[in-house]
Protein backbone atom coordinates (compact mmCIF):
# COMPACT_ATOMS: atom_id res chain seq x y z
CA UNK A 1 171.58 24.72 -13.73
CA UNK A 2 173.39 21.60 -12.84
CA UNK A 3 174.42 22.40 -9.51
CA UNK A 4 170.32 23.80 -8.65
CA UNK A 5 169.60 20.68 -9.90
CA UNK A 6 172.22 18.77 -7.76
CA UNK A 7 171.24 21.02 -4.65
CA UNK A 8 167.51 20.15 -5.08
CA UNK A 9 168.18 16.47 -5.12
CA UNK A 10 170.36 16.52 -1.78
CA UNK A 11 167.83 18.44 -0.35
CA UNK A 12 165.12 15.95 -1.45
CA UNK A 13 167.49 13.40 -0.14
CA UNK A 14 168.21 15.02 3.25
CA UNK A 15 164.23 15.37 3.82
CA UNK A 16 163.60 11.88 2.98
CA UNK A 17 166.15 10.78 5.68
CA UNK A 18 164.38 12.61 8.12
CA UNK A 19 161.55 11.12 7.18
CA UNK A 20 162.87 7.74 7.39
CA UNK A 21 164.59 8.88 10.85
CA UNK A 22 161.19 9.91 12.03
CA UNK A 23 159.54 6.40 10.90
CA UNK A 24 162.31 4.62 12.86
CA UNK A 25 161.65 6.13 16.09
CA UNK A 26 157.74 5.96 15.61
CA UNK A 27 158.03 2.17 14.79
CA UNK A 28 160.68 1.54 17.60
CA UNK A 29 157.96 3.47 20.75
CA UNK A 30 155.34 1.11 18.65
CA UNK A 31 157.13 -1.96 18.89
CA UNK A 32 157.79 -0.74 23.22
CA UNK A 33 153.85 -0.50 23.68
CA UNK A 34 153.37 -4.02 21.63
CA UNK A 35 156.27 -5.41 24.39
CA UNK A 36 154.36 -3.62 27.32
CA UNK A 37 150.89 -4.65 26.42
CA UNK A 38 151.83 -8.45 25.79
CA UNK A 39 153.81 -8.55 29.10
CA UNK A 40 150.26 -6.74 30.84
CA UNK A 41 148.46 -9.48 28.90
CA UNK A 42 150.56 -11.93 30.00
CA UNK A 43 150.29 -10.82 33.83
CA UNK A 44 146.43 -10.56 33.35
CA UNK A 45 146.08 -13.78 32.58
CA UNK A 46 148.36 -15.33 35.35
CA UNK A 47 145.87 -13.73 37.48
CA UNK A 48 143.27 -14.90 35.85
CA UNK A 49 143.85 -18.52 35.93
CA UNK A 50 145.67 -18.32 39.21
CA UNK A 51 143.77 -16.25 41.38
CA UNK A 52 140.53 -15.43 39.75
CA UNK A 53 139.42 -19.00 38.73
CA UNK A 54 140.47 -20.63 41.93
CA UNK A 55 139.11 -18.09 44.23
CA UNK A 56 135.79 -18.84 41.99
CA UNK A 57 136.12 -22.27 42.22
CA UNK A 58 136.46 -22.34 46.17
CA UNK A 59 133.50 -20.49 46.52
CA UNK A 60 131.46 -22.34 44.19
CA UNK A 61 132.70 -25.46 46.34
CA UNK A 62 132.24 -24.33 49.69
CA UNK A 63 128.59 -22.91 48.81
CA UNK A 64 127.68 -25.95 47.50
CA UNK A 65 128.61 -27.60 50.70
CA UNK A 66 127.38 -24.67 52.89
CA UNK A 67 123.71 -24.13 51.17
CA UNK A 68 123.15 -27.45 49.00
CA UNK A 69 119.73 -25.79 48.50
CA UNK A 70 120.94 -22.28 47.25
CA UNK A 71 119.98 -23.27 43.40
CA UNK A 72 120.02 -19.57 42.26
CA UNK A 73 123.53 -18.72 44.17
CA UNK A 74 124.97 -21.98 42.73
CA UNK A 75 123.49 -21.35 38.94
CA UNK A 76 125.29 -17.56 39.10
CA UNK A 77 128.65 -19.07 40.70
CA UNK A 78 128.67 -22.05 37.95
CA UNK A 79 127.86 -19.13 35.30
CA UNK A 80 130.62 -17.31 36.98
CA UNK A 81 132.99 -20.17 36.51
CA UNK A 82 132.10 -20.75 32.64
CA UNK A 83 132.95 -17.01 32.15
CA UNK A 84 136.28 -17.11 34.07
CA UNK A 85 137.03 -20.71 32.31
CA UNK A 86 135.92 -19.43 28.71
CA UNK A 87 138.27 -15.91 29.56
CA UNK A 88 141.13 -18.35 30.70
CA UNK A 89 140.48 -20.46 27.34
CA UNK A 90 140.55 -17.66 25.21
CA UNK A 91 143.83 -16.02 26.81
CA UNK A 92 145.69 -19.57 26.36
CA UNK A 93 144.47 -19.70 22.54
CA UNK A 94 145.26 -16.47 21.71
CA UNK A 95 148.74 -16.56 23.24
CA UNK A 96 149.41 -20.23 22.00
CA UNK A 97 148.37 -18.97 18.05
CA UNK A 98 150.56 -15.69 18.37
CA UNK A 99 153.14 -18.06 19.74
CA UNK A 100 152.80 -20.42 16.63
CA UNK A 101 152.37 -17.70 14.40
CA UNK A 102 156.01 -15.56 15.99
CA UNK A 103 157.36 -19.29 15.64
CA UNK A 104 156.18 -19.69 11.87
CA UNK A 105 157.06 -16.27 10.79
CA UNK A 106 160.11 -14.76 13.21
CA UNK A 107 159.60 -12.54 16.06
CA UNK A 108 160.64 -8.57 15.64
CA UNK A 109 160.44 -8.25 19.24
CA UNK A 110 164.48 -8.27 19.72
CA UNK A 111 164.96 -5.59 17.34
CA UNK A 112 163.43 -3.19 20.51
């Protein structure tokens, strides 16, 4: 009876480190797409303030000075540049605050 009892337990034991094994690995590809998607997100946003907003911000300048009287094209390229600036805003915030938050709290990113 003892030694059924002693065999269930290591086999109890044995499936629970599986288990455990199985977690590990799930959490470690997890904590790769986390590091892939913030390094995306991070590339995204280069191009958006970099590229995006100051290819938007050329044209809005140069149609100004090409059609001064183009009200309509010059109200959509000034709502253009609210929605690039307001994307561009939001990116830096969000960064900055996970940035402050990693900083507050310890980042798990080197255990990849």
């Amino acid at each position: 009876a003892e030694a059924e009892r002693r065999a269930l337990v290591e086999q109890d034991l044995s499936a629970a480190r599986r288990s455990n094994e199985e977690q590990a690995h799930k959490i470690g590809v997890l904590k790769h797409y986390c590091s892939m998607n913030a390094k995306e997100r991070s590339a995204l946003r280069t191009i958006m303030e970099v590229k995006i907003k100051g290819l938007v911000d050329v044209i809005a300048y140069v149609a100004g000075e090409a059609a001064p009287g183009a009200t309509v094209l010059q109200d959509r390229l000034a709502a253009l540049q609210k929605i690039v600036n307001a994307s561009v805003y939001a990116m830096r915030s969000e960064d900055s605050s996970k940035g402050a938050h990693e900083a507050a709290h310890g980042s798990n990113s080197s255990n990849v």
